[in-house]
PDB file of N, CA and C in Angstrom:
ATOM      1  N   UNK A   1      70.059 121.419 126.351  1.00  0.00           N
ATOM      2  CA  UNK A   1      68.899 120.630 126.002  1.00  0.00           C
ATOM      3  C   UNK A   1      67.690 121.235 126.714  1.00  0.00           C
ATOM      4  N   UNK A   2      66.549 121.795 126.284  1.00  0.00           N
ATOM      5  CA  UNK A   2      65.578 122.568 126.634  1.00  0.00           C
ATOM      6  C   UNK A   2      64.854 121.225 127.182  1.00  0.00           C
ATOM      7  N   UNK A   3      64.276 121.399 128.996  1.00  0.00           N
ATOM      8  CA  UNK A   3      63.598 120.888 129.778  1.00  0.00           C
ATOM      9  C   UNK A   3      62.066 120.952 129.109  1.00  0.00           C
ATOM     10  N   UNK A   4      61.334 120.293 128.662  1.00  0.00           N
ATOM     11  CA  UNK A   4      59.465 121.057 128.585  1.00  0.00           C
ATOM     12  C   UNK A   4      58.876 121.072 129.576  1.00  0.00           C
ATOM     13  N   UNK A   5      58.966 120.053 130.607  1.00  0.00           N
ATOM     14  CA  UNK A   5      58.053 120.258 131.933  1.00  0.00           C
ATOM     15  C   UNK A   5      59.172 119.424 133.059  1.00  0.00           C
ATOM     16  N   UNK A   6      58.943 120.211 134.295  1.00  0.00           N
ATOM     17  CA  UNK A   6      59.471 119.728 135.616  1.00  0.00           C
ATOM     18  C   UNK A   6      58.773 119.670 136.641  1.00  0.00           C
ATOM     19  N   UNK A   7      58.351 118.385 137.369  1.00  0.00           N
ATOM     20  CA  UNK A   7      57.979 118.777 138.456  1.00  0.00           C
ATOM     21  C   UNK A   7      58.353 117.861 139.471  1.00  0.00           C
ATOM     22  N   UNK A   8      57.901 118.161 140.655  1.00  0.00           N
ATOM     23  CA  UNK A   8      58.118 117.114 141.883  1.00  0.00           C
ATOM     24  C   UNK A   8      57.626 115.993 142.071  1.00  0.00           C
ATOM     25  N   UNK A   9      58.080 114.985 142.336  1.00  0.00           N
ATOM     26  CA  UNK A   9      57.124 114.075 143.215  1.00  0.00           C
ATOM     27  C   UNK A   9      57.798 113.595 144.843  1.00  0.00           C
ATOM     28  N   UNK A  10      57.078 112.520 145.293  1.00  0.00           N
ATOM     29  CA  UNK A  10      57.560 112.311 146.563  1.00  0.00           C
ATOM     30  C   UNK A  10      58.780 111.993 146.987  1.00  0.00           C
ATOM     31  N   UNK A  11      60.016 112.706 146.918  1.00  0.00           N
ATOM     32  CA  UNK A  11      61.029 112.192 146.995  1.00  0.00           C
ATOM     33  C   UNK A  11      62.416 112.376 145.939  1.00  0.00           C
ATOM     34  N   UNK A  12      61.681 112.998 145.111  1.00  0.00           N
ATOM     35  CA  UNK A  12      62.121 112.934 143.176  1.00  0.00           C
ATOM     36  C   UNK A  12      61.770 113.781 142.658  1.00  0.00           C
ATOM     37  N   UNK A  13      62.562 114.356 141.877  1.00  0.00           N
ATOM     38  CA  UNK A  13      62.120 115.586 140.513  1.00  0.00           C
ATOM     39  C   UNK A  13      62.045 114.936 139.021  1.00  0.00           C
ATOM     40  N   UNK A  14      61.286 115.374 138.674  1.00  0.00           N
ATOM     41  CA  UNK A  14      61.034 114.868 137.471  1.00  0.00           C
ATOM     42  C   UNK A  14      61.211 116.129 135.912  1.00  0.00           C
ATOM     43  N   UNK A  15      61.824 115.637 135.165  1.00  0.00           N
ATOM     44  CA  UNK A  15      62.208 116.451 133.863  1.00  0.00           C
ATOM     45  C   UNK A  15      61.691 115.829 132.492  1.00  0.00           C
ATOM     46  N   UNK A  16      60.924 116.414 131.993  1.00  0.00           N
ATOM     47  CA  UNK A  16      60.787 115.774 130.295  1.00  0.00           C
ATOM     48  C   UNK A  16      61.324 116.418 129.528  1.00  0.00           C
ATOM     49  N   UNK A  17      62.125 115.935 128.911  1.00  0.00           N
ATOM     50  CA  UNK A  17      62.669 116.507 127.296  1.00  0.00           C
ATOM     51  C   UNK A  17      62.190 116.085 126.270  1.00  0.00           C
ATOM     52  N   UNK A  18      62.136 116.871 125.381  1.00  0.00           N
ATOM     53  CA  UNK A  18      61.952 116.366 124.243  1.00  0.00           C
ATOM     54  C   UNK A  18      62.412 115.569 123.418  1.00  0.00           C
ATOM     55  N   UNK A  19      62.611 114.792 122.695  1.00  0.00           N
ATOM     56  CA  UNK A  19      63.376 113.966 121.763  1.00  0.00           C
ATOM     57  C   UNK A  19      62.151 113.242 120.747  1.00  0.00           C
ATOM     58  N   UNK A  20      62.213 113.951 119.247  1.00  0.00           N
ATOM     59  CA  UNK A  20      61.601 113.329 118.666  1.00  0.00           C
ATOM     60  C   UNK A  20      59.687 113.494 118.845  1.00  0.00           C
ATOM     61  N   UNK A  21      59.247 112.741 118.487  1.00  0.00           N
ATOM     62  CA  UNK A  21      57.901 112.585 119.003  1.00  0.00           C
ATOM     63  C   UNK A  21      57.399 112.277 120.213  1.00  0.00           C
ATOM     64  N   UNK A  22      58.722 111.755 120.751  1.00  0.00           N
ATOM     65  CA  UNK A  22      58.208 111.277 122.815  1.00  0.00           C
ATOM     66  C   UNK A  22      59.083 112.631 123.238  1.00  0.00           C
ATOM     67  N   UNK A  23      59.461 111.666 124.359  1.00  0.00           N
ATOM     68  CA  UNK A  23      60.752 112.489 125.586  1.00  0.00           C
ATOM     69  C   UNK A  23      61.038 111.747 125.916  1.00  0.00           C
ATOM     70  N   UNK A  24      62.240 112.006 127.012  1.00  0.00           N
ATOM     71  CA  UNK A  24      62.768 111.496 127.561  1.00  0.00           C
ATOM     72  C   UNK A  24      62.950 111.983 129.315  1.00  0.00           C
ATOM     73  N   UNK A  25      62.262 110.851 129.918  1.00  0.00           N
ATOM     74  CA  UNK A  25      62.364 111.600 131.355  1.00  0.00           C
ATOM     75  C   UNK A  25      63.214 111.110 132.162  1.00  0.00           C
ATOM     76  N   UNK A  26      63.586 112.249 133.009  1.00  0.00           N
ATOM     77  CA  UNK A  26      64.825 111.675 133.930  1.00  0.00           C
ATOM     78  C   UNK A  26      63.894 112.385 135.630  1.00  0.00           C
ATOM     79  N   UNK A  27      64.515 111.463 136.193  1.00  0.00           N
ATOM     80  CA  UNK A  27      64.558 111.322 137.645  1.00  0.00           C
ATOM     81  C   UNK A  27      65.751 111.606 138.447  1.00  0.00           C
ATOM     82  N   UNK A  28      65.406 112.104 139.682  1.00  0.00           N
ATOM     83  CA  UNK A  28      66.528 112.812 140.030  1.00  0.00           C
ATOM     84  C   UNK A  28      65.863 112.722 141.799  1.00  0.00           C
ATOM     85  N   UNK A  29      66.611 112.114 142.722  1.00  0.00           N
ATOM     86  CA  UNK A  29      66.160 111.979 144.018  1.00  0.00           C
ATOM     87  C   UNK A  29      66.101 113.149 145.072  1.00  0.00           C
ATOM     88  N   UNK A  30      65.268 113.888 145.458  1.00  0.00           N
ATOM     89  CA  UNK A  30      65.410 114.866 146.495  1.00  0.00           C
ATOM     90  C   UNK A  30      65.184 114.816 147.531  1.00  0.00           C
ATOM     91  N   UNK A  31      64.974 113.381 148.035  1.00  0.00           N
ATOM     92  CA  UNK A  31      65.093 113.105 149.447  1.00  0.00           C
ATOM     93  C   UNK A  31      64.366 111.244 149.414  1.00  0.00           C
ATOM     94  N   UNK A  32      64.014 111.156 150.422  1.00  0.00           N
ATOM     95  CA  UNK A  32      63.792 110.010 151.006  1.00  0.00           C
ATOM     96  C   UNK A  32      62.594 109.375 150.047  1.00  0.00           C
ATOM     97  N   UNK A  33      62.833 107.864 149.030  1.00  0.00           N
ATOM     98  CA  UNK A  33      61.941 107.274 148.789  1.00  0.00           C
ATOM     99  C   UNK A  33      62.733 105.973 147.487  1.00  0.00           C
ATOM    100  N   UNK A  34      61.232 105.904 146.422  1.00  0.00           N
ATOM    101  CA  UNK A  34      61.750 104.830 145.783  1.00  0.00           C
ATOM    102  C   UNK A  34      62.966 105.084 144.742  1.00  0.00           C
ATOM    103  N   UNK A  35      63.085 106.355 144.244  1.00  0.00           N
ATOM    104  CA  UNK A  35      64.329 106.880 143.576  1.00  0.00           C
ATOM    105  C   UNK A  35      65.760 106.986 144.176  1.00  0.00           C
ATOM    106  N   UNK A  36      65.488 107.092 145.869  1.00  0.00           N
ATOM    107  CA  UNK A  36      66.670 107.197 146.457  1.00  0.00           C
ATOM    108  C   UNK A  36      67.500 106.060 146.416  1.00  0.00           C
ATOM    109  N   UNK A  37      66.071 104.953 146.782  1.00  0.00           N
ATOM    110  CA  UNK A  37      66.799 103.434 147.236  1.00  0.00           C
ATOM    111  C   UNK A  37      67.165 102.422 145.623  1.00  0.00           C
ATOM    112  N   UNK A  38      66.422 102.709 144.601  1.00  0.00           N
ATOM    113  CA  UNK A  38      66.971 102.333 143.549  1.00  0.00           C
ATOM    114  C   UNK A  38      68.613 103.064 143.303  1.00  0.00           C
ATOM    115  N   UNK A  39      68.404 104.238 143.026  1.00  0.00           N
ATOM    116  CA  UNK A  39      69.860 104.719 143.210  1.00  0.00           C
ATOM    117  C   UNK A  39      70.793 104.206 143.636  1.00  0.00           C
ATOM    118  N   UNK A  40      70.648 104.154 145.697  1.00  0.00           N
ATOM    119  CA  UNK A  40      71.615 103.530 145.903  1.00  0.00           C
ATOM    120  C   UNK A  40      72.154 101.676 146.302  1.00  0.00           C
ATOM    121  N   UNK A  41      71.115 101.420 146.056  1.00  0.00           N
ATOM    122  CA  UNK A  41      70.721  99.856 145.039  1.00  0.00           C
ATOM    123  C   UNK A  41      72.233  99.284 143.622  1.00  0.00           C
ATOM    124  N   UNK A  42      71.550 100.786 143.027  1.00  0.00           N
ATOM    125  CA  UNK A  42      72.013 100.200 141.078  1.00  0.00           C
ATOM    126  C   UNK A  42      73.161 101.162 140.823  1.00  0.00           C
ATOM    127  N   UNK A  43      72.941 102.551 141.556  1.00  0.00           N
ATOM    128  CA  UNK A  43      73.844 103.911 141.011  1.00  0.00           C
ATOM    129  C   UNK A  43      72.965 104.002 139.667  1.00  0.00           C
ATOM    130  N   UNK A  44      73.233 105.202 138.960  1.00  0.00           N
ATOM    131  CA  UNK A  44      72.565 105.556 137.775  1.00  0.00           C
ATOM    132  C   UNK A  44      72.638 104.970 136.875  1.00  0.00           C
ATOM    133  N   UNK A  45      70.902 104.855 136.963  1.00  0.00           N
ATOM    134  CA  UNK A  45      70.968 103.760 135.507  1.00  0.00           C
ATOM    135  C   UNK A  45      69.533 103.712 135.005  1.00  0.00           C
ATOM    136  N   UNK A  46      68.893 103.169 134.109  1.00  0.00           N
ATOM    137  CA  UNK A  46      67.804 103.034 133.339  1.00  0.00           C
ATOM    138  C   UNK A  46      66.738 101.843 134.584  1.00  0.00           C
ATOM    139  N   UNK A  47      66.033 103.097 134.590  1.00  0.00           N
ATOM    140  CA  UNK A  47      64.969 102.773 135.621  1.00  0.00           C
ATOM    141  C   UNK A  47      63.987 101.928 134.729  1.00  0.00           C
ATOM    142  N   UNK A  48      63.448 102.686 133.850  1.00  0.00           N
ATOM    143  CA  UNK A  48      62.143 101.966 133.429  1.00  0.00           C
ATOM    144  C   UNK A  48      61.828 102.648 132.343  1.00  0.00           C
ATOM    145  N   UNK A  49      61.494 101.519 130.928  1.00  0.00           N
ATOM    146  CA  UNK A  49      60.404 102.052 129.680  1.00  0.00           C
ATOM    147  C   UNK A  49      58.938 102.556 129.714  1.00  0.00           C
ATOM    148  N   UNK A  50      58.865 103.302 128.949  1.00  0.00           N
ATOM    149  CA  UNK A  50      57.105 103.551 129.362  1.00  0.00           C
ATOM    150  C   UNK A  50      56.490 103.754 127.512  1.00  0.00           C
ATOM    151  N   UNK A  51      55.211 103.429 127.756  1.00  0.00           N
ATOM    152  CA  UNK A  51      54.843 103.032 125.999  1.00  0.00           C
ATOM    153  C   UNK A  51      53.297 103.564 126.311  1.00  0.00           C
ATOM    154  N   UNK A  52      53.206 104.294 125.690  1.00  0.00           N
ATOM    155  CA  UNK A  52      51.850 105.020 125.272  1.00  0.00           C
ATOM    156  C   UNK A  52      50.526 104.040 124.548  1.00  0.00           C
ATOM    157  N   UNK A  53      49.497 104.226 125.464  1.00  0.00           N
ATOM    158  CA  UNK A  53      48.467 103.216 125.046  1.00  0.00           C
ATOM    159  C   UNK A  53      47.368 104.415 125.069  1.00  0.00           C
ATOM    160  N   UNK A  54      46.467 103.944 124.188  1.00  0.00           N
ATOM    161  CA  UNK A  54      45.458 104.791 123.767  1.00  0.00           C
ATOM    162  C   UNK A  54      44.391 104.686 125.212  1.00  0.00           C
ATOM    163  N   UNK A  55      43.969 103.719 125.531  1.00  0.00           N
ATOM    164  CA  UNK A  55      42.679 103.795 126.548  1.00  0.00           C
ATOM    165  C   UNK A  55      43.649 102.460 127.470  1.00  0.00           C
ATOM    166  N   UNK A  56      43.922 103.307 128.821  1.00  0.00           N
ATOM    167  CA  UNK A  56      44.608 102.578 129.583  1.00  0.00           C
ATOM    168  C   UNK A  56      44.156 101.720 130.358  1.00  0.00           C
ATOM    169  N   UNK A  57      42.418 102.041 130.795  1.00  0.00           N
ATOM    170  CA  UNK A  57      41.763 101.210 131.364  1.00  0.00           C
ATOM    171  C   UNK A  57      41.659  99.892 130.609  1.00  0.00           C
ATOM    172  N   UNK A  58      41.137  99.716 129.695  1.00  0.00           N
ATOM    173  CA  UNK A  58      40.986  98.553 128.559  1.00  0.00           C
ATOM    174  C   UNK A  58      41.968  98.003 128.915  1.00  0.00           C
ATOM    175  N   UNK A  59      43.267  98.470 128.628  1.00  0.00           N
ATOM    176  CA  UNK A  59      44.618  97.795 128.268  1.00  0.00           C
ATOM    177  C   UNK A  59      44.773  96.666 129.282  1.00  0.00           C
ATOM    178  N   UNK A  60      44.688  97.574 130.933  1.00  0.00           N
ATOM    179  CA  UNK A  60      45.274  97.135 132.386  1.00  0.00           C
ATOM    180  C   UNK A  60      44.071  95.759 132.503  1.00  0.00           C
ATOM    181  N   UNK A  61      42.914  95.941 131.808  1.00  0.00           N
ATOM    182  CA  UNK A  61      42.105  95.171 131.767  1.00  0.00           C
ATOM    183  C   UNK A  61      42.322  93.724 130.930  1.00  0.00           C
ATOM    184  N   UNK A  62      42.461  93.753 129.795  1.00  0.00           N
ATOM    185  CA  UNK A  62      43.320  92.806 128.977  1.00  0.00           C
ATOM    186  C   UNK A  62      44.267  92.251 129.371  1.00  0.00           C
ATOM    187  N   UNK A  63      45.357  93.218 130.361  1.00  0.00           N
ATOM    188  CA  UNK A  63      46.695  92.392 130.629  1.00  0.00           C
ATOM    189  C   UNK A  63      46.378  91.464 131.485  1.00  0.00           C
ATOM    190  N   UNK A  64      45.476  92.022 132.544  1.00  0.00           N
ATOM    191  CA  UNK A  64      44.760  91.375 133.847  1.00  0.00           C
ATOM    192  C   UNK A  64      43.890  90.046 133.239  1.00  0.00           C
ATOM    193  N   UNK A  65      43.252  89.861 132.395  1.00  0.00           N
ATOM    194  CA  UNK A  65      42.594  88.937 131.845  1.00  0.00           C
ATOM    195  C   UNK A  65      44.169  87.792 131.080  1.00  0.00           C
ATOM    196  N   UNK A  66      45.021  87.915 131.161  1.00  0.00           N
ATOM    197  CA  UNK A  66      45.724  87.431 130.527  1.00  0.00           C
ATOM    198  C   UNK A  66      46.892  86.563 131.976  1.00  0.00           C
ATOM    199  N   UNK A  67      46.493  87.670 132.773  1.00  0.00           N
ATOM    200  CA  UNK A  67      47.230  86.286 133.680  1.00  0.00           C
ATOM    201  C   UNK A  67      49.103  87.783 134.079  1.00  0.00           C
ATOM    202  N   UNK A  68      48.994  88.834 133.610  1.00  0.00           N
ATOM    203  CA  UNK A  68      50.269  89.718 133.899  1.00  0.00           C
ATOM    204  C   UNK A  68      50.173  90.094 135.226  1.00  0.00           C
ATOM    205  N   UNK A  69      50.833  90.131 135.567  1.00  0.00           N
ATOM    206  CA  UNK A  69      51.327  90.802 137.303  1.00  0.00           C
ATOM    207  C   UNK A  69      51.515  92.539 136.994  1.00  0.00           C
ATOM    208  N   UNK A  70      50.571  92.689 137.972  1.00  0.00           N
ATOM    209  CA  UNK A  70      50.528  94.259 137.626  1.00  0.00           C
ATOM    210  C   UNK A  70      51.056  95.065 138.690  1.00  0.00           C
ATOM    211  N   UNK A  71      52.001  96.435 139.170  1.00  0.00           N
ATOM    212  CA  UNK A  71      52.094  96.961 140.149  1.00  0.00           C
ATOM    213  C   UNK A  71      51.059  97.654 140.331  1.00  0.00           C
ATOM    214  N   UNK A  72      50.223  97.709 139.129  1.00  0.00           N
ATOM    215  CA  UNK A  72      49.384  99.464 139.199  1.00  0.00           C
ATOM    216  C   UNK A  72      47.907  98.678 138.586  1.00  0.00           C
ATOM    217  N   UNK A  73      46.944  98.035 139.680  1.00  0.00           N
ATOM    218  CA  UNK A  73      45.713  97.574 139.407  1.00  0.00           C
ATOM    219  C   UNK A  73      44.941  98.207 138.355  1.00  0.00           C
ATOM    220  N   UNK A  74      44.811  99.820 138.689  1.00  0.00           N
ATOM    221  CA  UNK A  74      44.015 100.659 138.780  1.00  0.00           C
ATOM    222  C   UNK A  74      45.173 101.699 137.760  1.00  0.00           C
ATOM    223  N   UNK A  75      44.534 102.255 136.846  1.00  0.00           N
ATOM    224  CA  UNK A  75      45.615 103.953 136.695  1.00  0.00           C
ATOM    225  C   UNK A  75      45.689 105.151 137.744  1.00  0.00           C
ATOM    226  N   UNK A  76      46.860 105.526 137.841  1.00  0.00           N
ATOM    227  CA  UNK A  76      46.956 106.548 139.077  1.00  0.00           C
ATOM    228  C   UNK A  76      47.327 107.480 138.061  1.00  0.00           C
ATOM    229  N   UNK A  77      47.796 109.099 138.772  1.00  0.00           N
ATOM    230  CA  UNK A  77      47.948 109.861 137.761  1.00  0.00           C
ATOM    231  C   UNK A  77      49.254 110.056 137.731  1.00  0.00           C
ATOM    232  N   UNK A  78      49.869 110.792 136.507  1.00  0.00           N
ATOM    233  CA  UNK A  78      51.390 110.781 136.573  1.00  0.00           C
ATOM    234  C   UNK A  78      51.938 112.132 136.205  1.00  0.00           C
ATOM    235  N   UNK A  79      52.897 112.258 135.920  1.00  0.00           N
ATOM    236  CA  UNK A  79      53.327 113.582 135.467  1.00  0.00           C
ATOM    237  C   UNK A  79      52.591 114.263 133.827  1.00  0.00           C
ATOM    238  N   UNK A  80      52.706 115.594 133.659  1.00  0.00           N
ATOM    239  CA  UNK A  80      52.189 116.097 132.728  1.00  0.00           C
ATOM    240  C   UNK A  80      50.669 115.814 132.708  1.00  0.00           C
ATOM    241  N   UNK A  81      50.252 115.431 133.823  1.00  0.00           N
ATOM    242  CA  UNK A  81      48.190 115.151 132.982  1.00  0.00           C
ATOM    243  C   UNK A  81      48.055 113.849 132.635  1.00  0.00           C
ATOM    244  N   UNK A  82      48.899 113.036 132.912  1.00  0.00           N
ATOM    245  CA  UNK A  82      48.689 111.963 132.134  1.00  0.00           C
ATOM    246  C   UNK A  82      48.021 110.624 133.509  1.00  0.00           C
ATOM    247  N   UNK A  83      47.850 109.148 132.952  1.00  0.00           N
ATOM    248  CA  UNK A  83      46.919 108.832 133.765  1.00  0.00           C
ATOM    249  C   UNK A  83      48.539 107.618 133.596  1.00  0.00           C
ATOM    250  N   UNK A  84      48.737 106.596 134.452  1.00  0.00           N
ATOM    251  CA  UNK A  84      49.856 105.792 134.146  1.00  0.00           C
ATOM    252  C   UNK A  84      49.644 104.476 135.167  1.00  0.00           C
ATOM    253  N   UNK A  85      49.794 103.208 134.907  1.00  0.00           N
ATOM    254  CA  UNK A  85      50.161 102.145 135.349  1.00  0.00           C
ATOM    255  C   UNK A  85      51.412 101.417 134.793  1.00  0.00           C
ATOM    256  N   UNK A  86      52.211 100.801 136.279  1.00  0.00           N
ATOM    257  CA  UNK A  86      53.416 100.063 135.943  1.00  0.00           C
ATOM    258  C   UNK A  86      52.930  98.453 135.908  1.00  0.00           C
ATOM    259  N   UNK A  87      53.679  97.801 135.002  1.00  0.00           N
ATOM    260  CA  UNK A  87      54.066  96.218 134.935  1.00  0.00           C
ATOM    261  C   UNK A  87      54.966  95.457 135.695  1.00  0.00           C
ATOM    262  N   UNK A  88      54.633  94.774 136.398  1.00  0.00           N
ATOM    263  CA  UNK A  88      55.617  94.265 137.393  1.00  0.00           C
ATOM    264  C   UNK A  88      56.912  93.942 136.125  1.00  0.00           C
ATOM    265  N   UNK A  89      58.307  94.061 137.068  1.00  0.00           N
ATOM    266  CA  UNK A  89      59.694  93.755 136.036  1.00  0.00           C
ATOM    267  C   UNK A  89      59.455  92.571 135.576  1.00  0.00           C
ATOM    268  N   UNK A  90      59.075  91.016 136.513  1.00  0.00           N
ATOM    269  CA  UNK A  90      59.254  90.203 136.195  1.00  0.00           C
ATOM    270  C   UNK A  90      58.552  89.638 134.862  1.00  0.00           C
ATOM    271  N   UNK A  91      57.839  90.394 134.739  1.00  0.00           N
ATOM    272  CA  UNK A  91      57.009  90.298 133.349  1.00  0.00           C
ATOM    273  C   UNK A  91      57.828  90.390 131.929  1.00  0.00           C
ATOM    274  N   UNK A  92      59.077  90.915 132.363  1.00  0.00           N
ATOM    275  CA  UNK A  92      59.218  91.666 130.997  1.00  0.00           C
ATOM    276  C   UNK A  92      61.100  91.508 131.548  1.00  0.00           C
ATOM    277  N   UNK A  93      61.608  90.233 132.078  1.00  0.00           N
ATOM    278  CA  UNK A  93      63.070  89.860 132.325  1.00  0.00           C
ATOM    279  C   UNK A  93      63.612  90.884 133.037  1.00  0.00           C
ATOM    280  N   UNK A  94      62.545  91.851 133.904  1.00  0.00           N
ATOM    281  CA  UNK A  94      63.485  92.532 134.844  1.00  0.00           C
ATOM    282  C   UNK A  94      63.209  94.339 134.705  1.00  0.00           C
ATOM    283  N   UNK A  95      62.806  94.318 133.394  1.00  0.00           N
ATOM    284  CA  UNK A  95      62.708  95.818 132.906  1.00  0.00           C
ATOM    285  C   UNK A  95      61.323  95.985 133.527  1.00  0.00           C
ATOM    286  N   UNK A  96      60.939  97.279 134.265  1.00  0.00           N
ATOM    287  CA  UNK A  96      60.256  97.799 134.723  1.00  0.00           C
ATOM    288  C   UNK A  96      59.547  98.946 133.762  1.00  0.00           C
ATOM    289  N   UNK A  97      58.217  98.166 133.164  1.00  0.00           N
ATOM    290  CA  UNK A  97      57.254  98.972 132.197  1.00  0.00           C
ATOM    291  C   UNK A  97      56.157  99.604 132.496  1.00  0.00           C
ATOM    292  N   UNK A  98      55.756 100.725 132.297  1.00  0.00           N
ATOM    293  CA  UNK A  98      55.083 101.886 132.348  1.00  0.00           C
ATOM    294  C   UNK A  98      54.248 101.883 130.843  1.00  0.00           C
ATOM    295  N   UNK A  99      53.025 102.091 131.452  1.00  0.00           N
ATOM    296  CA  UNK A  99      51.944 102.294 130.099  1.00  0.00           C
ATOM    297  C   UNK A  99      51.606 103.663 131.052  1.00  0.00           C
ATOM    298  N   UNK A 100      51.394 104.470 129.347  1.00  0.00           N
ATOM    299  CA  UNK A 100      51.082 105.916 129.938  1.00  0.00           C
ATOM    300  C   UNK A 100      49.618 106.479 129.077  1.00  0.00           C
ATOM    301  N   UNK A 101      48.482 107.185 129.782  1.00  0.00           N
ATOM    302  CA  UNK A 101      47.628 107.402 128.548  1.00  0.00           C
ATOM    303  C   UNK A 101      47.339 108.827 128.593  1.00  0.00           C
ATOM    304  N   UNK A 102      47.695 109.491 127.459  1.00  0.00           N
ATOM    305  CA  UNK A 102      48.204 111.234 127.667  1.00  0.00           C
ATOM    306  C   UNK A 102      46.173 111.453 128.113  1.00  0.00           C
ATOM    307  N   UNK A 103      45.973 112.315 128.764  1.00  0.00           N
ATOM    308  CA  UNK A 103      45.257 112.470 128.173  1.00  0.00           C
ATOM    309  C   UNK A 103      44.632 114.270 127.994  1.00  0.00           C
ATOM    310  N   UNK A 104      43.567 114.108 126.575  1.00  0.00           N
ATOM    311  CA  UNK A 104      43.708 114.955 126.202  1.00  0.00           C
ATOM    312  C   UNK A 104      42.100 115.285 126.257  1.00  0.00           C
TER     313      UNK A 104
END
């Protein structure tokens, strides 16, 4: 399965594949942080969805006007160029959601 982009983050490697019109990214722990302790928390398993929004500021803005619990106030940046905020789990029965806004 051909990797398109890999890189590091604090603690974690990160891989996108392709599949289709998205990817699919996997995480992989290389030392000390939030990938390690989920790991050894759950063992391997489905961390978190992430859903592509056109203008992420707006969005985080709307959700915030609506009363959602946000982890990610603000967009930080994420892998590939892209700009990304998470949704607290409890929002969404536990699943941990990611809005991502490519940008181009």
């Amino acid at each position: 399965m051909p990797v398109c982009h890999q890189e590091g983050g604090p603690g974690f490697s990160e891989r996108m594949i392709p599949v289709g019109d998205g990817f699919v990214q996997t995480l992989e722990a290389s030392g000390p942080g939030l990938i390690e302790r989920f790991v050894g928390k759950r063992g391997s398993a489905l961390h978190h969805v992430a859903f592509e929004v056109e203008d992420l500021d707006r969005y985080l803005h709307w959700l915030r006007g609506r009363g959602v619990h946000l982890i990610d106030e603000q967009p930080r940046p994420g892998g590939m160029g892209t700009m990304i905020a998470f949704v607290h789990p409890r929002e969404f029965g536990g699943l941990l959601v990611e809005l991502v806004e490519t940008c181009r």
